[in-house]
C-alpha atoms as a PDB file:
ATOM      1  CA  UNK A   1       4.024  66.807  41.793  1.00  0.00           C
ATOM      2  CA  UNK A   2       2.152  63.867  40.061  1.00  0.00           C
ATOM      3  CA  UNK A   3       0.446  64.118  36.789  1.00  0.00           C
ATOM      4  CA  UNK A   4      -2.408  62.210  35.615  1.00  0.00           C
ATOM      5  CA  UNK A   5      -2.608  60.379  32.357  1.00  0.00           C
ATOM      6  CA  UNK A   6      -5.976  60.861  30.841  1.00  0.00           C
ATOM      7  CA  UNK A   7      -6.296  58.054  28.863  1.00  0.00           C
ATOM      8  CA  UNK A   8      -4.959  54.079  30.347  1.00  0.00           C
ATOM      9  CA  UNK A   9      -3.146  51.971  27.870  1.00  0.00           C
ATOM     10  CA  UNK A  10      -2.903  48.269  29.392  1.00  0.00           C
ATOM     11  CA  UNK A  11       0.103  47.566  27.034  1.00  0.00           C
ATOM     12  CA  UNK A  12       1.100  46.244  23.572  1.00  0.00           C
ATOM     13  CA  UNK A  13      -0.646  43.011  23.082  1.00  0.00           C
ATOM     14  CA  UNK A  14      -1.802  40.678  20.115  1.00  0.00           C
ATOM     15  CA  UNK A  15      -4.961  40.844  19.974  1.00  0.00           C
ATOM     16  CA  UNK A  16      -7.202  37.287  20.732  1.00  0.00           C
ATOM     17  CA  UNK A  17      -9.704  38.580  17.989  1.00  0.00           C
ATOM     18  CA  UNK A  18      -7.086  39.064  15.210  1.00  0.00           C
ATOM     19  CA  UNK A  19      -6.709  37.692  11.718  1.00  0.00           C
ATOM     20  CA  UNK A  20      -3.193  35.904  11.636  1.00  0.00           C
ATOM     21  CA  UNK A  21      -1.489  35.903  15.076  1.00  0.00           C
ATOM     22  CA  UNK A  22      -3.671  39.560  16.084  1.00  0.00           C
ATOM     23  CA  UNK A  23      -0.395  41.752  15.492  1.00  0.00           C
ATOM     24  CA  UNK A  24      -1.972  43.781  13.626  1.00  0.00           C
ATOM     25  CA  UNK A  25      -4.695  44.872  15.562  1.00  0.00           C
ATOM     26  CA  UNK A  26      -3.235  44.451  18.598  1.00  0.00           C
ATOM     27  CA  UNK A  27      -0.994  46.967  17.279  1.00  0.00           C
ATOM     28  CA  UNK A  28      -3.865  49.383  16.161  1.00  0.00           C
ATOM     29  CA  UNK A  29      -5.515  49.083  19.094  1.00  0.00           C
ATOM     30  CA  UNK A  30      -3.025  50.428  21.183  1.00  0.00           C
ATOM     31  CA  UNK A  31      -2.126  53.442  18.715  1.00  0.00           C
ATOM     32  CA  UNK A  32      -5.765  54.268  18.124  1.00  0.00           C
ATOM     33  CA  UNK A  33      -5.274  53.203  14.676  1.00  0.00           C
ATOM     34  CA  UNK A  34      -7.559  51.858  11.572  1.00  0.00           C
ATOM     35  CA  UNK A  35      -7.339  47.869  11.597  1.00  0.00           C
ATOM     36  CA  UNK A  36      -8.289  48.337   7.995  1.00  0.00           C
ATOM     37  CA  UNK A  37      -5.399  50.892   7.240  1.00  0.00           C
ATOM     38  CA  UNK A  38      -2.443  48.935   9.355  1.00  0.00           C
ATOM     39  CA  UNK A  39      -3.369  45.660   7.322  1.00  0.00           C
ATOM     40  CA  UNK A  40      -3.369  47.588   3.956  1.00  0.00           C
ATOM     41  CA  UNK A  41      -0.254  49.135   5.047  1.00  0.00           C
ATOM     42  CA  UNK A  42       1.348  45.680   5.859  1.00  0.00           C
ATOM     43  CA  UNK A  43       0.292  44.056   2.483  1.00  0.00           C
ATOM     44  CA  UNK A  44       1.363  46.896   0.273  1.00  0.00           C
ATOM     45  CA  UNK A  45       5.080  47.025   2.374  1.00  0.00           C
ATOM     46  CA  UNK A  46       4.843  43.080   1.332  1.00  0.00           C
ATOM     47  CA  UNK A  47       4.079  43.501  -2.121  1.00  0.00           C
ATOM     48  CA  UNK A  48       6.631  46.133  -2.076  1.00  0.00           C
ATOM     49  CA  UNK A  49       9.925  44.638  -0.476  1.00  0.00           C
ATOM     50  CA  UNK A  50       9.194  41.056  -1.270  1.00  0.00           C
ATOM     51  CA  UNK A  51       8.676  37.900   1.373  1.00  0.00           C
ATOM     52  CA  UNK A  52      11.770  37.941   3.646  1.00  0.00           C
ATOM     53  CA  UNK A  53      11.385  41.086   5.542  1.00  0.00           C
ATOM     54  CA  UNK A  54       8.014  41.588   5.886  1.00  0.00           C
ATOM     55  CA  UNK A  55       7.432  38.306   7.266  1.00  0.00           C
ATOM     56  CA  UNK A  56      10.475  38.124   9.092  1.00  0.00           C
ATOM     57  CA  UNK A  57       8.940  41.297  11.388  1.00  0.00           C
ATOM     58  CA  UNK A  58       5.488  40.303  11.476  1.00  0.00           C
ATOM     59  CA  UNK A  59       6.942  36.935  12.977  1.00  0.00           C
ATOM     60  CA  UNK A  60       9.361  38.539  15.077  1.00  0.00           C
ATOM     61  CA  UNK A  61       6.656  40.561  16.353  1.00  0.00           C
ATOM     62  CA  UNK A  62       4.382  37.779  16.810  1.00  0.00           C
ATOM     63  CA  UNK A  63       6.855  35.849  19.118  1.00  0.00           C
ATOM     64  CA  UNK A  64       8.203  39.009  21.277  1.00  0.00           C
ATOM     65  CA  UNK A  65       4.329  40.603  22.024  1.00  0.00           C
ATOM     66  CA  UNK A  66       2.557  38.578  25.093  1.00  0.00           C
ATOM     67  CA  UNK A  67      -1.118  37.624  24.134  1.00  0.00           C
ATOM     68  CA  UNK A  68      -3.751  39.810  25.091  1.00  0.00           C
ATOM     69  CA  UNK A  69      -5.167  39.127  29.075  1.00  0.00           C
ATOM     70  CA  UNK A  70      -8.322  36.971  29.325  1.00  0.00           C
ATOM     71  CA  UNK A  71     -10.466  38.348  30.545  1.00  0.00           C
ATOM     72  CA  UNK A  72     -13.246  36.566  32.674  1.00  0.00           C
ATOM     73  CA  UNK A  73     -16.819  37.847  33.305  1.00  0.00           C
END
C-alpha cells in the first residue's frame, strides 16, 4: 500500500536569501520555523558557550548543506 505525504519538502538547503551563509533560514525553512527565533536562538547559544562551538557548527553546517537550487523563470 503507498501512502501519500501531504506536504513536499525539497531538502535541507542554505538558503540563497540568508544573512551569513543562509544556514539559518535554510534551516527554518525546512522545519517551518521563525527565522527570527532560530537566529535569536543561535546568538544567545553563542553568548552562552563562548566562540569555539558555536561557530565551529554553524561552519560545519555551512560546508556539509548544498546551496539552495536556482531556480530559473
Amino acid at each position: 500500500m503507498a501512502y501519500e505525504c501531504s506536504t513536499w519538502r525539497p531538502g535541507l538547503y542554505r538558503s540563497r536569501n540568508g544573512f551569513l551563509f543562509g544556514v539559518c533560514r535554510g534551516i527554518a525553512e525546512y522545519f517551518d520555523l521563525s527565522v527570527f527565533w532560530l537566529r535569536a536562538i543561535v546568538i544567545g547559544t553563542f553568548i552562552l558557550t563562548g566562540f569555539f562551538p558555536v561557530v565551529f557548527v554553524y561552519l560545519l553546517a555551512a560546508l556539509l548543506m548544498k546551496r539552495e537550487p536556482a531556480y530559473s523563470y
